[in-house]
N, C-alpha and C. Protein backbone atom coordinates (compact mmCIF):
# COMPACT_ATOMS: atom_id res chain seq x y z
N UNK A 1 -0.78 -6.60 -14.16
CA UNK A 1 -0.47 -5.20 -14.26
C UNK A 1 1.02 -5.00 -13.98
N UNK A 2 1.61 -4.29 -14.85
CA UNK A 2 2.82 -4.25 -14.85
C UNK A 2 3.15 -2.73 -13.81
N UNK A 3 4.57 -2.63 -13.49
CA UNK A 3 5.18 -1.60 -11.89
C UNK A 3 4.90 -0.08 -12.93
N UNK A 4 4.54 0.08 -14.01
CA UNK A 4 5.02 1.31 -14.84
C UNK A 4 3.18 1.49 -14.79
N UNK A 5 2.47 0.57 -15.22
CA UNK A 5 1.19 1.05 -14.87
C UNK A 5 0.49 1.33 -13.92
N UNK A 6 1.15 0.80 -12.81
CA UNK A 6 0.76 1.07 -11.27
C UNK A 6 1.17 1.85 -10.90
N UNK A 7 2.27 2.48 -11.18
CA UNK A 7 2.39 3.91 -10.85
C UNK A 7 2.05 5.07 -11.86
N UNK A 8 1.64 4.75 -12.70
CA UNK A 8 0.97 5.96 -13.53
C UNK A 8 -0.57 6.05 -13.15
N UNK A 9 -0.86 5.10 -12.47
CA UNK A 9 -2.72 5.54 -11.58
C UNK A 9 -2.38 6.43 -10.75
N UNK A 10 -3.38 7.97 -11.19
CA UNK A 10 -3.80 9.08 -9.71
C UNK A 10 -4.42 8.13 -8.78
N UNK A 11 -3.82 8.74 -7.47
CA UNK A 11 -4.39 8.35 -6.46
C UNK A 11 -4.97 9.67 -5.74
N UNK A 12 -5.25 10.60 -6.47
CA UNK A 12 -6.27 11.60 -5.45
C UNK A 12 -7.64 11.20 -5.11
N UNK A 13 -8.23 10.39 -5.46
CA UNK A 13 -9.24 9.83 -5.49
C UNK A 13 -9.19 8.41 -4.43
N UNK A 14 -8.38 7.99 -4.12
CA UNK A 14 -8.07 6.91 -3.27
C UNK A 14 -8.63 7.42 -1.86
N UNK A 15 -9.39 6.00 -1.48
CA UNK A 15 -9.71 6.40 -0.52
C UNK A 15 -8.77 5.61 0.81
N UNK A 16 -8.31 6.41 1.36
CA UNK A 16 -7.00 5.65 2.14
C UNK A 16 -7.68 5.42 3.85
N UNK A 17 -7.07 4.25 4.00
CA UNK A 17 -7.77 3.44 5.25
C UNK A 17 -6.01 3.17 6.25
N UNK A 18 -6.48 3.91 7.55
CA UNK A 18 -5.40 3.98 8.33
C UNK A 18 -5.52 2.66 8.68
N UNK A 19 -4.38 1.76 8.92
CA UNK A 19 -4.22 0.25 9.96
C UNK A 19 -4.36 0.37 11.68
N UNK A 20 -5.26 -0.38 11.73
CA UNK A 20 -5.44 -0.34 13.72
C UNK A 20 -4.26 -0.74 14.10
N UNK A 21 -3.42 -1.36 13.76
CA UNK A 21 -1.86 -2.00 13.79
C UNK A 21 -0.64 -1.21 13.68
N UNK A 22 -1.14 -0.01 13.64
CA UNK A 22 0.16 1.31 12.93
C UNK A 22 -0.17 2.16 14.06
N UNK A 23 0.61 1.82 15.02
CA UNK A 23 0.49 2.64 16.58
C UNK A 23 1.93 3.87 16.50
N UNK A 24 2.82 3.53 15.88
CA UNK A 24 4.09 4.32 15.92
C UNK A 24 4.12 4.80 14.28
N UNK A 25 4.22 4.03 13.13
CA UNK A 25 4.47 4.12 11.84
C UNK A 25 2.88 4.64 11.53
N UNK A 26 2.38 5.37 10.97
CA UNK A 26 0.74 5.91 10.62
C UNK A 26 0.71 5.31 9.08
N UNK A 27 0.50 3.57 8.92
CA UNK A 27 0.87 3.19 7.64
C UNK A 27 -0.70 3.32 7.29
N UNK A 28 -1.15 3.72 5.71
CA UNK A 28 -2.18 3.98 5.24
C UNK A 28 -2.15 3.21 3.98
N UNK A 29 -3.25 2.44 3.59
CA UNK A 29 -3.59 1.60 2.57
C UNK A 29 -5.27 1.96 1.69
N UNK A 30 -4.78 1.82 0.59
CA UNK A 30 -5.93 2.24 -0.52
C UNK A 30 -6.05 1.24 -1.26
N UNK A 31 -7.16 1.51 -2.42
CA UNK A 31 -7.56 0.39 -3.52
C UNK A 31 -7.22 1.14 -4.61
N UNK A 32 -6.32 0.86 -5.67
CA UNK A 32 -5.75 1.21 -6.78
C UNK A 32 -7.21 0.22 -7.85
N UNK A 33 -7.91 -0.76 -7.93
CA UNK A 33 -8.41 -1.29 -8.96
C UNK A 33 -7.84 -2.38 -9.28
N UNK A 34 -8.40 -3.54 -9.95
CA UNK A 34 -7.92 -4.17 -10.16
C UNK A 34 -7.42 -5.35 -9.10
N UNK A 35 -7.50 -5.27 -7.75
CA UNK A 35 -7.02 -6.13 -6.77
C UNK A 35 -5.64 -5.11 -6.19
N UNK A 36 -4.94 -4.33 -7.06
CA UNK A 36 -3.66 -3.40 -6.42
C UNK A 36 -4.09 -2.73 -5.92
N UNK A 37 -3.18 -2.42 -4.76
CA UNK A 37 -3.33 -1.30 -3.47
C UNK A 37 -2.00 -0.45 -3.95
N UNK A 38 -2.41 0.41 -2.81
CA UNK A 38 -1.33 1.72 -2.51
C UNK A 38 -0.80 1.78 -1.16
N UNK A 39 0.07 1.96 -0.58
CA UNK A 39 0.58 2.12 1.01
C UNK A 39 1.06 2.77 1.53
N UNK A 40 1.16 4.10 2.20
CA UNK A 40 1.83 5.59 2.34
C UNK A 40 1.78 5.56 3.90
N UNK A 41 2.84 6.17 3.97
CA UNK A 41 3.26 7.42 5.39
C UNK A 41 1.99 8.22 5.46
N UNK A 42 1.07 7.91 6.54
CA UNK A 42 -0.04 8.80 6.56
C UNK A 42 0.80 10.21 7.39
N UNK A 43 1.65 10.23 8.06
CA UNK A 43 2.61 11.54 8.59
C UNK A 43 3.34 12.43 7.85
N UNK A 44 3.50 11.31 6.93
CA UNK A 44 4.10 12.08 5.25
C UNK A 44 4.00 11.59 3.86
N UNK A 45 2.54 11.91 3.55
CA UNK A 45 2.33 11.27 2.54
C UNK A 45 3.08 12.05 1.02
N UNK A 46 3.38 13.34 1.04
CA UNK A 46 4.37 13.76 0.17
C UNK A 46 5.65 12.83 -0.40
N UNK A 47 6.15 11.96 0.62
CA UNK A 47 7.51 11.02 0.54
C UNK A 47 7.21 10.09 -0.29
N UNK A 48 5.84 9.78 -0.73
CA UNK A 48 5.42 8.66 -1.83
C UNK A 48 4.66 7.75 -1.48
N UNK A 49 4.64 7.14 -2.04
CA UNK A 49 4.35 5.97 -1.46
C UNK A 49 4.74 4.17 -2.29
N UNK A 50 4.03 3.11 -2.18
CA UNK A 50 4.34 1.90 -2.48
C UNK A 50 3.03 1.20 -2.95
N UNK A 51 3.58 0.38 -4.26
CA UNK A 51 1.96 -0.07 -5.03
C UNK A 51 2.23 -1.28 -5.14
N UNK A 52 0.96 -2.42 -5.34
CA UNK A 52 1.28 -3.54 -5.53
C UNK A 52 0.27 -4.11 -6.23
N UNK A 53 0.43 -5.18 -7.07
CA UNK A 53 -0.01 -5.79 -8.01
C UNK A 53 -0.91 -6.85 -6.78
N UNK A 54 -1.87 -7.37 -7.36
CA UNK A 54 -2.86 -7.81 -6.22
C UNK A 54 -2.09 -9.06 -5.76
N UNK A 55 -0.95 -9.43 -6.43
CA UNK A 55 -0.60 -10.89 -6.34
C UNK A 55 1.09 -10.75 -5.08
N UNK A 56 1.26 -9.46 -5.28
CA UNK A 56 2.45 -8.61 -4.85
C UNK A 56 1.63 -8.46 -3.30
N UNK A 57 0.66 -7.77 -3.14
CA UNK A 57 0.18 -7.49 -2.27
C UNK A 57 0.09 -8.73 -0.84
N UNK A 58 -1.06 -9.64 -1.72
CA UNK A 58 -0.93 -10.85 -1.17
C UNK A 58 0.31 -11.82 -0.67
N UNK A 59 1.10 -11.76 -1.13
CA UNK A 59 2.66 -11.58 -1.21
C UNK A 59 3.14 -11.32 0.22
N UNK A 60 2.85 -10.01 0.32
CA UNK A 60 3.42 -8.83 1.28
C UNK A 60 2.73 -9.12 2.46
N UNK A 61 1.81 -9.58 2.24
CA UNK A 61 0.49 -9.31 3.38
C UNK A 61 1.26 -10.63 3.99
N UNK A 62 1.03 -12.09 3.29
CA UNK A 62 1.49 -13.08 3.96
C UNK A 62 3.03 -13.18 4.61
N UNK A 63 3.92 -12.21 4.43
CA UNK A 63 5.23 -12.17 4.54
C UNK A 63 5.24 -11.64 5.94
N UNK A 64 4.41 -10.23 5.77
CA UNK A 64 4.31 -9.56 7.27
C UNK A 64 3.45 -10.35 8.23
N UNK A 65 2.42 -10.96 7.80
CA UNK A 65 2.00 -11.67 8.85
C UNK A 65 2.83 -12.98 9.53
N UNK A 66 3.82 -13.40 8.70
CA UNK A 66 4.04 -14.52 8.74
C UNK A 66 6.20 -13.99 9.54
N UNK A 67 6.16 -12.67 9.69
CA UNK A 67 7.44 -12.21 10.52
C UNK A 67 8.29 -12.35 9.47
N UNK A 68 8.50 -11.94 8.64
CA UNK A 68 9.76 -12.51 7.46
C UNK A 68 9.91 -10.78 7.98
N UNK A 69 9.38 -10.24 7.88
CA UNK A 69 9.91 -8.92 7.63
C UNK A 69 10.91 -7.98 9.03
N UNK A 70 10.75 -8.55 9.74
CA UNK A 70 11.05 -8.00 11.83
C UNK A 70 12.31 -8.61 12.03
């Protein structure tokens, strides 16, 4: 799935799951289909948010777990 189709999916329908891990940042994650998620400011979800291709995701997931990102 290409970045132009992942952001042309509504997400009003997403059902968004707060992280037990988001004590200061209120980071919120959904299922876009397909294996892609969605990731928003649950404090301000107006500001947008961030999508990822399931392979992007996985990606991300192993990066933050793994401290690349701190």
């Amino acid at each position: 799935m290409e970045k132009d189709e992942l952001y042309a999916k509504d997400t009003s329908a997403v059902r968004w799951r707060k992280s037990s891990k988001s004590f200061i940042a209120c980071v919120e994650v959904g299922a876009l289909g397909g294996g892609a998620v969605v990731l928003r400011d649950s404090k301000d979800p107006a500001r947008g948010d961030l999508r990822f291709t399931a392979q992007g995701w996985a990606a991300f997931h192993d990066g933050v777990r793994d401290g690349r990102f701190g």
